[in-house]
PDB file of N, CA and C in Angstrom:
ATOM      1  N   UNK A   1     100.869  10.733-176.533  1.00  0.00           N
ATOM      2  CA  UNK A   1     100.289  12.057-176.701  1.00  0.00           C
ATOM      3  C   UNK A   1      99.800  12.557-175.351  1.00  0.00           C
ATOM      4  N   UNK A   2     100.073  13.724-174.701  1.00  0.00           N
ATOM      5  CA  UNK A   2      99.494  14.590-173.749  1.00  0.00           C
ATOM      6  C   UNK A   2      98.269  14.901-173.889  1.00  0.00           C
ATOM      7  N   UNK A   3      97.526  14.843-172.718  1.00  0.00           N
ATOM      8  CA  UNK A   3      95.841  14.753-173.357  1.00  0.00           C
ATOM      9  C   UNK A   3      95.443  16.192-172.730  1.00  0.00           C
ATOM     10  N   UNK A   4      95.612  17.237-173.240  1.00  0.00           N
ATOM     11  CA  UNK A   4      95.188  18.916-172.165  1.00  0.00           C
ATOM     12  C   UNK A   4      93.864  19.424-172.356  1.00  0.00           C
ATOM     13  N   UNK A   5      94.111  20.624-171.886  1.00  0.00           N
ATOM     14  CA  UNK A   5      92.761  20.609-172.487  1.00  0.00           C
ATOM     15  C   UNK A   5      93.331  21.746-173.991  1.00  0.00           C
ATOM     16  N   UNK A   6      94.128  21.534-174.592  1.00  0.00           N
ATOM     17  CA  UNK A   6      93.967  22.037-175.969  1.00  0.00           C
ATOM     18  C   UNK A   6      93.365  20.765-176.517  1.00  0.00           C
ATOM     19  N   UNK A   7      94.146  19.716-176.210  1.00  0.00           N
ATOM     20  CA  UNK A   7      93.665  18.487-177.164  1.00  0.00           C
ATOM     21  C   UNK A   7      92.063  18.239-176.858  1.00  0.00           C
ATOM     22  N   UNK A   8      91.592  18.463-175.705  1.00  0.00           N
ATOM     23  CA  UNK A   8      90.217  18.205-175.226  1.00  0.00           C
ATOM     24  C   UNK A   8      89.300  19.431-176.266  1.00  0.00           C
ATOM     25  N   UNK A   9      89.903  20.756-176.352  1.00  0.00           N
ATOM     26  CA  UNK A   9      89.353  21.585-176.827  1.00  0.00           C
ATOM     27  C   UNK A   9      89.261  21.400-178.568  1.00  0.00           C
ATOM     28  N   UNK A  10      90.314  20.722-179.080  1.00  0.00           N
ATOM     29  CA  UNK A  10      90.506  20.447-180.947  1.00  0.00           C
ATOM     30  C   UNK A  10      89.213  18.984-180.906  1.00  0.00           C
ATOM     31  N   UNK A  11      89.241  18.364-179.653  1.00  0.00           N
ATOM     32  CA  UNK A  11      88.146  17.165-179.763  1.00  0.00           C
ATOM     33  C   UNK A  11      87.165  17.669-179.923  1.00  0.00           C
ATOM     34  N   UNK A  12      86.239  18.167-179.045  1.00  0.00           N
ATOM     35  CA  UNK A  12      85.025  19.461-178.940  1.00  0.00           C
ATOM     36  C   UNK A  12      84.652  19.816-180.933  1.00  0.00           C
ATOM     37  N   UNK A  13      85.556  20.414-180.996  1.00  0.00           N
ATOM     38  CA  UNK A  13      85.458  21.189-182.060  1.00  0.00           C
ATOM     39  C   UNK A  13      85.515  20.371-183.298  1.00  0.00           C
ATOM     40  N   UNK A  14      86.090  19.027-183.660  1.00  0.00           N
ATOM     41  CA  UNK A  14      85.759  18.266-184.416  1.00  0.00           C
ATOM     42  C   UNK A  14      85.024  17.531-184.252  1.00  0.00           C
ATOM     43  N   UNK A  15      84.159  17.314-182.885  1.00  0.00           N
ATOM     44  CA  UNK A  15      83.055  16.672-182.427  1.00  0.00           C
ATOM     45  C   UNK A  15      81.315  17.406-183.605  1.00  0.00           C
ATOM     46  N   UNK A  16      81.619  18.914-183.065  1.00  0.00           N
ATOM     47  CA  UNK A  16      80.849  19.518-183.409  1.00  0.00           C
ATOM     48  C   UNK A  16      81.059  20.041-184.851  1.00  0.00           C
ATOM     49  N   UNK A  17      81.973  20.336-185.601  1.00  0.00           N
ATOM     50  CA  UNK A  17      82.300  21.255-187.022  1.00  0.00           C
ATOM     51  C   UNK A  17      82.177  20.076-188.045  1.00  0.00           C
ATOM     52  N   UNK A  18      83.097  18.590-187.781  1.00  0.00           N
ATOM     53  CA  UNK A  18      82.979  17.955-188.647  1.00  0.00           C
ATOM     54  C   UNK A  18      81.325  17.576-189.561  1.00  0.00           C
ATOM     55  N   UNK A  19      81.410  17.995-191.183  1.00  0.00           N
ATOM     56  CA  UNK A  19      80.452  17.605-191.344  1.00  0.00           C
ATOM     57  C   UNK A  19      79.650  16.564-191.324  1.00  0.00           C
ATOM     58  N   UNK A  20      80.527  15.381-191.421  1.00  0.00           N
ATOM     59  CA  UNK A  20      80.117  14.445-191.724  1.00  0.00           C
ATOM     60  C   UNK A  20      79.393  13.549-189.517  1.00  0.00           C
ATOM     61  N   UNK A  21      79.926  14.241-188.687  1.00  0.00           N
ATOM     62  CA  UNK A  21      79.216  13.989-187.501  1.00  0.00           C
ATOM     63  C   UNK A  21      78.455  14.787-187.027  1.00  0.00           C
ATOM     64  N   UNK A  22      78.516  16.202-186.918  1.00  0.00           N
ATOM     65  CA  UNK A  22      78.288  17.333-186.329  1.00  0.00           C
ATOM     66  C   UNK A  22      77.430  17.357-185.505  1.00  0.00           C
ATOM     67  N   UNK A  23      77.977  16.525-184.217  1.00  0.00           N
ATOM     68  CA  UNK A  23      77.496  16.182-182.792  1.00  0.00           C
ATOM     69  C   UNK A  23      77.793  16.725-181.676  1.00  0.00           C
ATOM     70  N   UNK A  24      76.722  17.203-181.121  1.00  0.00           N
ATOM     71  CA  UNK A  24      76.927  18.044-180.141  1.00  0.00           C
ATOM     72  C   UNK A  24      76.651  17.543-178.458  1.00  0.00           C
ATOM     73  N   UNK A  25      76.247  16.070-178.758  1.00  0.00           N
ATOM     74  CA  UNK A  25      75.676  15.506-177.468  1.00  0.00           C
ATOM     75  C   UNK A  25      77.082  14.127-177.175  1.00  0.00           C
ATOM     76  N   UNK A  26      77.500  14.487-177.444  1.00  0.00           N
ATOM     77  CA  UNK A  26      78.899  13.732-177.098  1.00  0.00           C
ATOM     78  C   UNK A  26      79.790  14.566-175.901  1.00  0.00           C
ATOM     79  N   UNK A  27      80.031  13.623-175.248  1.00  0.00           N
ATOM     80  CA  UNK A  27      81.098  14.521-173.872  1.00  0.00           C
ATOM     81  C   UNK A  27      82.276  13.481-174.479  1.00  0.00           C
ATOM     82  N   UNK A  28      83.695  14.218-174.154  1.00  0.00           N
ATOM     83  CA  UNK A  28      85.042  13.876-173.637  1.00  0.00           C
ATOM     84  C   UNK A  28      85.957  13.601-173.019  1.00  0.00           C
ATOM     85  N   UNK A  29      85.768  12.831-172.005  1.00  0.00           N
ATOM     86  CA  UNK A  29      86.461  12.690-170.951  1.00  0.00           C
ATOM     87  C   UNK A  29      87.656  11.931-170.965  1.00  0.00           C
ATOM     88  N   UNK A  30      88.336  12.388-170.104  1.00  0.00           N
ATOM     89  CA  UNK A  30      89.905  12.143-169.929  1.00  0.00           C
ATOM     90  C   UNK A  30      89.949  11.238-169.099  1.00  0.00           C
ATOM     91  N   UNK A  31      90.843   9.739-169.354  1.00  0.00           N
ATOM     92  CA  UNK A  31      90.917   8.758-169.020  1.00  0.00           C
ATOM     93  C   UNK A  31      92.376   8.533-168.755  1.00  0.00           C
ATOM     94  N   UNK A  32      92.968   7.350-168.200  1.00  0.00           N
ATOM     95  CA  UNK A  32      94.539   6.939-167.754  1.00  0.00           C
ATOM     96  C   UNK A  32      95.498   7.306-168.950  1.00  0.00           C
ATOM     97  N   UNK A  33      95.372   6.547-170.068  1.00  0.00           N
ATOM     98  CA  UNK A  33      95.733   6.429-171.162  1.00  0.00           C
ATOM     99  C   UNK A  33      95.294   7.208-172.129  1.00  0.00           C
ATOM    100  N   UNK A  34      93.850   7.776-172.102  1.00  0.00           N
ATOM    101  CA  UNK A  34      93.605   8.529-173.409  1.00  0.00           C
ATOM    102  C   UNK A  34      92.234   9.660-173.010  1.00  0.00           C
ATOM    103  N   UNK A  35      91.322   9.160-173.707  1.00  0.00           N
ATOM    104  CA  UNK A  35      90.307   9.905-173.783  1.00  0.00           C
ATOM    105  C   UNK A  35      89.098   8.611-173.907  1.00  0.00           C
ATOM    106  N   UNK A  36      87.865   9.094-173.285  1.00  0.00           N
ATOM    107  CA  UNK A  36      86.387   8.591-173.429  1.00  0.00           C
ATOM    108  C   UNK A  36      85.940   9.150-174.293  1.00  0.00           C
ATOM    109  N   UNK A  37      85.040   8.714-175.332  1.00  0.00           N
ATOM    110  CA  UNK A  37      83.295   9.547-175.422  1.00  0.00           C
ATOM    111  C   UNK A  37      82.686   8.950-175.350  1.00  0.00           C
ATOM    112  N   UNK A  38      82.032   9.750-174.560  1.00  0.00           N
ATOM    113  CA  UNK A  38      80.290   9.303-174.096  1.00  0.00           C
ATOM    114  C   UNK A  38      79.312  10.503-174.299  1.00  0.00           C
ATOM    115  N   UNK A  39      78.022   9.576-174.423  1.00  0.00           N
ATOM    116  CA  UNK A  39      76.884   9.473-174.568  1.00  0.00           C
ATOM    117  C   UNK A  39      76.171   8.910-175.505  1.00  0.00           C
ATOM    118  N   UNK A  40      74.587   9.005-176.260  1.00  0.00           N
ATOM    119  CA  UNK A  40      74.194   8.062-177.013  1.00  0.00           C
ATOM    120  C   UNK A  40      73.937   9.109-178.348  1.00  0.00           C
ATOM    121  N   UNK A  41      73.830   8.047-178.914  1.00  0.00           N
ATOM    122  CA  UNK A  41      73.572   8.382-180.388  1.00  0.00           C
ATOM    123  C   UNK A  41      72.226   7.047-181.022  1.00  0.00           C
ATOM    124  N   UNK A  42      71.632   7.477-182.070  1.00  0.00           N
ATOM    125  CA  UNK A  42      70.529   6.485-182.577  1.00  0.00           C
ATOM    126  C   UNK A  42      70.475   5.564-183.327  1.00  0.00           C
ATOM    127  N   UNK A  43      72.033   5.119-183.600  1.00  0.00           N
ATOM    128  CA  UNK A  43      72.670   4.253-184.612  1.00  0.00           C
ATOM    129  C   UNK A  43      73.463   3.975-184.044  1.00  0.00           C
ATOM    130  N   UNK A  44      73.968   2.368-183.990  1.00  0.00           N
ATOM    131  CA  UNK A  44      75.250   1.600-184.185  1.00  0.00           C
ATOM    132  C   UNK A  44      76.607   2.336-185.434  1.00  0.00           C
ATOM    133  N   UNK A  45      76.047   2.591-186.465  1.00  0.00           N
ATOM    134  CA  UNK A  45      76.767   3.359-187.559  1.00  0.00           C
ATOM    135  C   UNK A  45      76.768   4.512-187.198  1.00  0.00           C
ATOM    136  N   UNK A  46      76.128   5.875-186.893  1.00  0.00           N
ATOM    137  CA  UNK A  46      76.523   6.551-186.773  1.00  0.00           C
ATOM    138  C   UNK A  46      77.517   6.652-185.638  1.00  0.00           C
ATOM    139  N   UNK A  47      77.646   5.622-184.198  1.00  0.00           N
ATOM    140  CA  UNK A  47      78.451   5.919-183.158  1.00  0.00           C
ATOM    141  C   UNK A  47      79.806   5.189-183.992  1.00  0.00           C
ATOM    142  N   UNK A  48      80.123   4.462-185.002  1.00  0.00           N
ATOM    143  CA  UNK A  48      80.882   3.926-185.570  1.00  0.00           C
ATOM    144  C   UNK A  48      81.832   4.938-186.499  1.00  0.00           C
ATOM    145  N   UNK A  49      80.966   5.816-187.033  1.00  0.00           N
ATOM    146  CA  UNK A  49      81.505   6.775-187.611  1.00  0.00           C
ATOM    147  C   UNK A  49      82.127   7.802-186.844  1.00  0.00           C
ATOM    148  N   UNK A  50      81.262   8.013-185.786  1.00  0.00           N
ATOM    149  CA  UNK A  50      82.080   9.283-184.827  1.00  0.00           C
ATOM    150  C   UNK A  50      83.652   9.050-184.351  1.00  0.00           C
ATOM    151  N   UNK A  51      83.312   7.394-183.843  1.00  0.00           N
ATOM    152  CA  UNK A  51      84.684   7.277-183.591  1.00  0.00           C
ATOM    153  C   UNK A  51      85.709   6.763-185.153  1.00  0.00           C
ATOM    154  N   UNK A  52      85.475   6.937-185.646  1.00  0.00           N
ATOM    155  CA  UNK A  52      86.396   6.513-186.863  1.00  0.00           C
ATOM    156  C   UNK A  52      87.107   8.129-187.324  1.00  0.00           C
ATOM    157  N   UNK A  53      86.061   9.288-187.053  1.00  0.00           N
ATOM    158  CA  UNK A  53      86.644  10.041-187.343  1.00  0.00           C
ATOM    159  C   UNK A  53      87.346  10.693-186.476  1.00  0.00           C
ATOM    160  N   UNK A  54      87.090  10.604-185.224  1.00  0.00           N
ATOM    161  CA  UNK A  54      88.073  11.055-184.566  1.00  0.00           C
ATOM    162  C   UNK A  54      89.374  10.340-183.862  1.00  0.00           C
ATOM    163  N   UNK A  55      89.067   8.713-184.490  1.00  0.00           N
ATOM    164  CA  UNK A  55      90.453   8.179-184.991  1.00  0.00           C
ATOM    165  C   UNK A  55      91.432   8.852-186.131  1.00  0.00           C
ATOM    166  N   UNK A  56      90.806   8.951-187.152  1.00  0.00           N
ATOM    167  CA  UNK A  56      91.267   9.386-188.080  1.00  0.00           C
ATOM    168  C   UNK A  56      92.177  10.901-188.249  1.00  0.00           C
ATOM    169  N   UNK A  57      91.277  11.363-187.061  1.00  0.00           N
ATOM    170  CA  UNK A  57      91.963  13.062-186.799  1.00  0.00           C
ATOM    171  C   UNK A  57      92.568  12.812-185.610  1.00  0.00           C
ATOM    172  N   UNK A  58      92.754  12.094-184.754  1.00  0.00           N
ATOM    173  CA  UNK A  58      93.680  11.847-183.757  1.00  0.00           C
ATOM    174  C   UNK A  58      94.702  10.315-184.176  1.00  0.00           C
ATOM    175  N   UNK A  59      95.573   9.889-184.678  1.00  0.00           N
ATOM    176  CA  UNK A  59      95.857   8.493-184.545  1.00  0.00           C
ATOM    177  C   UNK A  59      96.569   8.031-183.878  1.00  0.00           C
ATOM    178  N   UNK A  60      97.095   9.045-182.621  1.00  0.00           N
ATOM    179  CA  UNK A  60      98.088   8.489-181.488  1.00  0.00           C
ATOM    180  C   UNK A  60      97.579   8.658-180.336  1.00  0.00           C
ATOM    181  N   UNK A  61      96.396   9.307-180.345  1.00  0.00           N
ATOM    182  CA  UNK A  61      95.411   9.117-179.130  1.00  0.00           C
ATOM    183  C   UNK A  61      94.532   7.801-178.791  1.00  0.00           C
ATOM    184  N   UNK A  62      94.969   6.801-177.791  1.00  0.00           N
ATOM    185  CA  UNK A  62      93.626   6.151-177.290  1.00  0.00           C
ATOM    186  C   UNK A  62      92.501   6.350-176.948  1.00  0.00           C
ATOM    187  N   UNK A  63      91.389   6.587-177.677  1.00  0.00           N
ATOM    188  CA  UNK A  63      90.136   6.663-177.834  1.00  0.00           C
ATOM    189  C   UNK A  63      89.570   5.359-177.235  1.00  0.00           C
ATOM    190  N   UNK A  64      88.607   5.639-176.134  1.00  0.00           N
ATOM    191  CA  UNK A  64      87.675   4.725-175.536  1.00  0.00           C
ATOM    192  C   UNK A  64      86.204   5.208-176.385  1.00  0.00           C
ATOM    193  N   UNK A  65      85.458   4.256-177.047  1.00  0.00           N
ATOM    194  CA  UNK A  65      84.323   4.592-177.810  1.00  0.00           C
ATOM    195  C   UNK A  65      83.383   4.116-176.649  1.00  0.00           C
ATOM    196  N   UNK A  66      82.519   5.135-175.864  1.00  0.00           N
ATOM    197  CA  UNK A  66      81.717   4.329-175.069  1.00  0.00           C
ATOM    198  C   UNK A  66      80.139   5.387-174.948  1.00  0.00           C
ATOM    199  N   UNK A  67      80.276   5.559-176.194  1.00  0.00           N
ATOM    200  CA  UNK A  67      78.773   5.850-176.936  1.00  0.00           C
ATOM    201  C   UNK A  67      78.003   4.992-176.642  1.00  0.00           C
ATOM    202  N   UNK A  68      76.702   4.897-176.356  1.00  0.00           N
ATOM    203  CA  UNK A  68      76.001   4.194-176.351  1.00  0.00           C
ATOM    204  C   UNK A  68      74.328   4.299-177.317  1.00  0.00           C
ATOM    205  N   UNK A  69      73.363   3.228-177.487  1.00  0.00           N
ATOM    206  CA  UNK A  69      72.859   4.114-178.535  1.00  0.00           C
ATOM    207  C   UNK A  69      71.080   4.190-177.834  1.00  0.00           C
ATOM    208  N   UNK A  70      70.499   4.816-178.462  1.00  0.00           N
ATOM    209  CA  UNK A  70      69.518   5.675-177.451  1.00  0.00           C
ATOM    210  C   UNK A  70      68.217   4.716-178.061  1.00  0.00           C
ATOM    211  N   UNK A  71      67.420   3.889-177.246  1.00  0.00           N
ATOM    212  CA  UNK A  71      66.546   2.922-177.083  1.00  0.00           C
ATOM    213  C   UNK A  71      65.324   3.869-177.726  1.00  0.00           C
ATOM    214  N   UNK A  72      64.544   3.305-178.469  1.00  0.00           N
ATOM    215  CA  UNK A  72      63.383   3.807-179.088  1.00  0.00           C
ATOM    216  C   UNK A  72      62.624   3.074-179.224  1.00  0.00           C
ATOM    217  N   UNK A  73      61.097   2.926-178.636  1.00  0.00           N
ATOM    218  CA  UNK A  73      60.700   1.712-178.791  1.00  0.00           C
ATOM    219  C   UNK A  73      58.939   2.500-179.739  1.00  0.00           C
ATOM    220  N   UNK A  74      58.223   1.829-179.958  1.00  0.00           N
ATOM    221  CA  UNK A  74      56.893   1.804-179.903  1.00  0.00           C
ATOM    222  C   UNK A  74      55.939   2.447-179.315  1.00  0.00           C
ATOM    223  N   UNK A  75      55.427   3.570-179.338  1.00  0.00           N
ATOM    224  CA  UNK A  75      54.490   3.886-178.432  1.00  0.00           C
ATOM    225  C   UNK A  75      53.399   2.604-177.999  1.00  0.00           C
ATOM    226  N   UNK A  76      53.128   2.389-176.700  1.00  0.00           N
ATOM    227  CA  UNK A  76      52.194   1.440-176.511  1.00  0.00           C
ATOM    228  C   UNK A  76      51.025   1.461-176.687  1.00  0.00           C
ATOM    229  N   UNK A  77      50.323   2.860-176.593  1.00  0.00           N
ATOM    230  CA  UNK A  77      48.980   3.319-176.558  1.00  0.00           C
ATOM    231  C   UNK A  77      48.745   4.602-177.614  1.00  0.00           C
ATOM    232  N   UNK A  78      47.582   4.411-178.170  1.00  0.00           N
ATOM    233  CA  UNK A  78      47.422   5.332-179.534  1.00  0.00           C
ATOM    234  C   UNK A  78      47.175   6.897-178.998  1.00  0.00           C
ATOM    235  N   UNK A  79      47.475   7.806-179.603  1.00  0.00           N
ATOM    236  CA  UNK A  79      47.324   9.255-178.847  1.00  0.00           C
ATOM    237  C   UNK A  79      46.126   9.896-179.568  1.00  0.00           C
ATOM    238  N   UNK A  80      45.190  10.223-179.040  1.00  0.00           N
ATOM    239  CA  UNK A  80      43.492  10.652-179.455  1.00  0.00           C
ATOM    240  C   UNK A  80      44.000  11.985-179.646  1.00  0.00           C
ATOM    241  N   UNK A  81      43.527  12.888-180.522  1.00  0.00           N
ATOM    242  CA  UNK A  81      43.345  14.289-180.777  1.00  0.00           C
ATOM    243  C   UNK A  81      42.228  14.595-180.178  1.00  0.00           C
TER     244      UNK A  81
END
């Protein structure tokens, strides 16, 4: 598959429209063989799902999944009003 930017542009748009992801903090980048996405998300499952669906809507594109997922920890110290 030719990776252009139509195909970059139908990624975008099922990045963001699909209901079931409707992610807007994901980038696309164009790689040797296929395509990247990156950035993070707050789940292992949800970055699992993103790329499943845009396996699912691409299946001759190599997809690099390189989501990563966004660290949340504990506040350390209590916040006084």
């Amino acid at each position: 598959m030719i990776i252009d930017q139509h195909v970059e542009s139908e990624l975008h748009q099922l990045l963001i429209e699909d209901p079931r992801i409707a992610e807007q903090g994901i980038r696309v980048v164009r790689t040797e063989d296929g395509v990247g996405l990156v950035g993070e998300v707050e789940s292992a499952e949800r970055r699992d799902l993103i790329c499943q669906v845009v396996n699912e809507a691409f299946p001759d594109l190599p997809v690099h999944c390189n989501i990563g997922l966004t660290r949340v920890n504990e506040p350390q110290d209590v916040e006084e009003l």
